[in-house]
C-alpha atoms as a PDB file:
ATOM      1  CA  UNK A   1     -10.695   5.759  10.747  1.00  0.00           C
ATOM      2  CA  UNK A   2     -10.894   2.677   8.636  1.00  0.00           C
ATOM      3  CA  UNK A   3      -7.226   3.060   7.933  1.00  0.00           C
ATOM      4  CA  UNK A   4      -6.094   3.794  11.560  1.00  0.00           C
ATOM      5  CA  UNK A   5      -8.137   0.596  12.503  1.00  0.00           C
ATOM      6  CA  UNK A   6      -6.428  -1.599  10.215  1.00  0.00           C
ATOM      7  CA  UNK A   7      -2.936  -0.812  10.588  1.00  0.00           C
ATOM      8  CA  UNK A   8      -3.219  -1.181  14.485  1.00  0.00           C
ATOM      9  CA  UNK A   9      -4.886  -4.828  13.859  1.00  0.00           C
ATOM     10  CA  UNK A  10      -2.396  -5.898  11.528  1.00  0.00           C
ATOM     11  CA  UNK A  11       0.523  -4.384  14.061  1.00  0.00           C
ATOM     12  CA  UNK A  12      -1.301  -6.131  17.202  1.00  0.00           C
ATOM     13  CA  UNK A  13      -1.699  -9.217  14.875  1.00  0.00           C
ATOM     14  CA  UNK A  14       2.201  -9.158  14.021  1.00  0.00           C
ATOM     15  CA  UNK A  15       3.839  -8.593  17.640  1.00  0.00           C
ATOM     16  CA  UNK A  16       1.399 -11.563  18.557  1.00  0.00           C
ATOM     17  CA  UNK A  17       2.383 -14.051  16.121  1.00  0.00           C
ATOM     18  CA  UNK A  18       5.620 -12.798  16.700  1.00  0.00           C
ATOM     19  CA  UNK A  19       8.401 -11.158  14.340  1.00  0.00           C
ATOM     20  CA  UNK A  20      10.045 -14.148  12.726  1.00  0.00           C
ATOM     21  CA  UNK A  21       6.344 -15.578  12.144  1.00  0.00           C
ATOM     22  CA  UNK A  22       4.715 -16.388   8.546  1.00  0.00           C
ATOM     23  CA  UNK A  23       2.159 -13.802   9.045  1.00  0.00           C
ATOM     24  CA  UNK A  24       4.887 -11.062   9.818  1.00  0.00           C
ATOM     25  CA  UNK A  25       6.772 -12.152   6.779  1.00  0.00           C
ATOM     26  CA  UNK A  26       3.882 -12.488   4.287  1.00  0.00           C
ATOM     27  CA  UNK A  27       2.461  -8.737   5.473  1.00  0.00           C
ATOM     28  CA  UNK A  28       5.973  -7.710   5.668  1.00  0.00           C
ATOM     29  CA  UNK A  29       5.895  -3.746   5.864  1.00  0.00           C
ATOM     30  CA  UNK A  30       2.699  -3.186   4.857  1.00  0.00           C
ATOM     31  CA  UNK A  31       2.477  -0.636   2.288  1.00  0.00           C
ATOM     32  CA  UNK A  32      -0.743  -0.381   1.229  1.00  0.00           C
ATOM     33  CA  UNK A  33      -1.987   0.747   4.972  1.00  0.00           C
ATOM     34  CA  UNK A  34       0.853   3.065   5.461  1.00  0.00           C
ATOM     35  CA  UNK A  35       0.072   4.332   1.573  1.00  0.00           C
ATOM     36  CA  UNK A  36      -3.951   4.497   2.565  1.00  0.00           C
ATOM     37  CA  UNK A  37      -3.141   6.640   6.308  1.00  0.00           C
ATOM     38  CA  UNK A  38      -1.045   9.008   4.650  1.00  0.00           C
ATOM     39  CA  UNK A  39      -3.514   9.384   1.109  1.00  0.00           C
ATOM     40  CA  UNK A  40      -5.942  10.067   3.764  1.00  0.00           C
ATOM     41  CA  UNK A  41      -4.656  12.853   5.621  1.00  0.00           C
ATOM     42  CA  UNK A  42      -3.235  13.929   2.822  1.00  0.00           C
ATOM     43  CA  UNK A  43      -6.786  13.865   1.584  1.00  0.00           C
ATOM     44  CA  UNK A  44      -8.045  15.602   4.919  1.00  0.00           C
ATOM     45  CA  UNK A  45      -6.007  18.198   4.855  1.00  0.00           C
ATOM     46  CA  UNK A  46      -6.955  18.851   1.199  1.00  0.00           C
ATOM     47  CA  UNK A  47     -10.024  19.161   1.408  1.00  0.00           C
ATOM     48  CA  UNK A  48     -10.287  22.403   3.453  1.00  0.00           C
ATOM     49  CA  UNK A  49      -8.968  23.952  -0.032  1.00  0.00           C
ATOM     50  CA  UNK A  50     -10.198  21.820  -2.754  1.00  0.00           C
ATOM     51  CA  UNK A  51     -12.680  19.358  -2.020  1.00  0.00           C
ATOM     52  CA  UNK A  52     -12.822  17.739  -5.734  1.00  0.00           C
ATOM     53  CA  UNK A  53      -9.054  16.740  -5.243  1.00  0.00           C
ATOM     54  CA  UNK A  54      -9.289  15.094  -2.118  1.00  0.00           C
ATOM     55  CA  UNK A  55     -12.478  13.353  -3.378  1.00  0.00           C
ATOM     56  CA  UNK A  56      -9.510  12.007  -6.096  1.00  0.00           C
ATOM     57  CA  UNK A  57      -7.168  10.919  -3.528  1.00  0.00           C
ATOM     58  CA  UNK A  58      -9.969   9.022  -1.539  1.00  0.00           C
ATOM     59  CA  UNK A  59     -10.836   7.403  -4.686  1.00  0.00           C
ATOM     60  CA  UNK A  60      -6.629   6.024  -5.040  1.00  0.00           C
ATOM     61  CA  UNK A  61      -7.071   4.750  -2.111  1.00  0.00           C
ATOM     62  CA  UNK A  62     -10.367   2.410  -2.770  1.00  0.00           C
ATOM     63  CA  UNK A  63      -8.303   1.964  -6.186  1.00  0.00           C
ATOM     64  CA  UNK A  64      -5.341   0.465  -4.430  1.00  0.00           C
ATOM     65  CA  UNK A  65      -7.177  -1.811  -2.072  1.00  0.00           C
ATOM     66  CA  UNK A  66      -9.276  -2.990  -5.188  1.00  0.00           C
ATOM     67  CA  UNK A  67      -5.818  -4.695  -6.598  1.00  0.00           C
ATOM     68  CA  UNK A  68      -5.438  -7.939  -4.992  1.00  0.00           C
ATOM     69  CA  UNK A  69      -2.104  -8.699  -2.912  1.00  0.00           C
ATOM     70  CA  UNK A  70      -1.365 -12.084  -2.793  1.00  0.00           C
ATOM     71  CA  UNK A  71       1.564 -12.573  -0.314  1.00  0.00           C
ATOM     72  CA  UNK A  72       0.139 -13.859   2.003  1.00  0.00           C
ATOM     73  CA  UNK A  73      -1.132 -16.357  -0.321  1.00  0.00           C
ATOM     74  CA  UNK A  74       1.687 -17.317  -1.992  1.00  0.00           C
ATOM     75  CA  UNK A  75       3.433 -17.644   2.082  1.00  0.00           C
ATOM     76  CA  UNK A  76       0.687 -20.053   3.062  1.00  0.00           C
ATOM     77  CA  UNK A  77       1.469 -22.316  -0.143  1.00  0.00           C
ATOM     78  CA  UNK A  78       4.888 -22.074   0.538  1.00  0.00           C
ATOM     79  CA  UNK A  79       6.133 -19.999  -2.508  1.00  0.00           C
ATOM     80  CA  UNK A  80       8.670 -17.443  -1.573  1.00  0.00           C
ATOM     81  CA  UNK A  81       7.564 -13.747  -1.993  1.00  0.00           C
ATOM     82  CA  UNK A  82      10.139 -10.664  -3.347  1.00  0.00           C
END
């Protein structure tokens, strides 16, 4: 639900700033939410056959969200992002 939650804010967040806004091109795609929804259904479905691997692919996902992204960071300061 977590997931879900966040990629609608950041979406919401996005079409109100507006496409061509800083925020839009900082978060750009967004691949760590679309990465976390799909890890957890992925997970989810899992998890009706083997519980220890979906308890692994929960765990990725607080993995990847523990490495910091810094574009929006580096869009405030005015550095141009890849």
């Amino acid at each position: 639900m977590n997931a879900i939650a966040y990629t609608i804010l950041s979406k919401l967040l996005i079409k109100h700033a507006g496409k061509n806004s800083a925020l839009s091109q900082a978060v750009g795609k967004g691949w760590k939410g679309i990465l976390s929804l799909c890890c957890y259904f992925t997970g989810v479905f899992i998890s009706f056959f083997n519980s220890q691997i979906s308890i692994c692919i929960y765990t990725l996902v607080a993995v990847i969200w523990f490495i910091p992204d810094s574009r929006i960071e580096k869009k405030i300061a005015g550095k141009e992002t890849k």
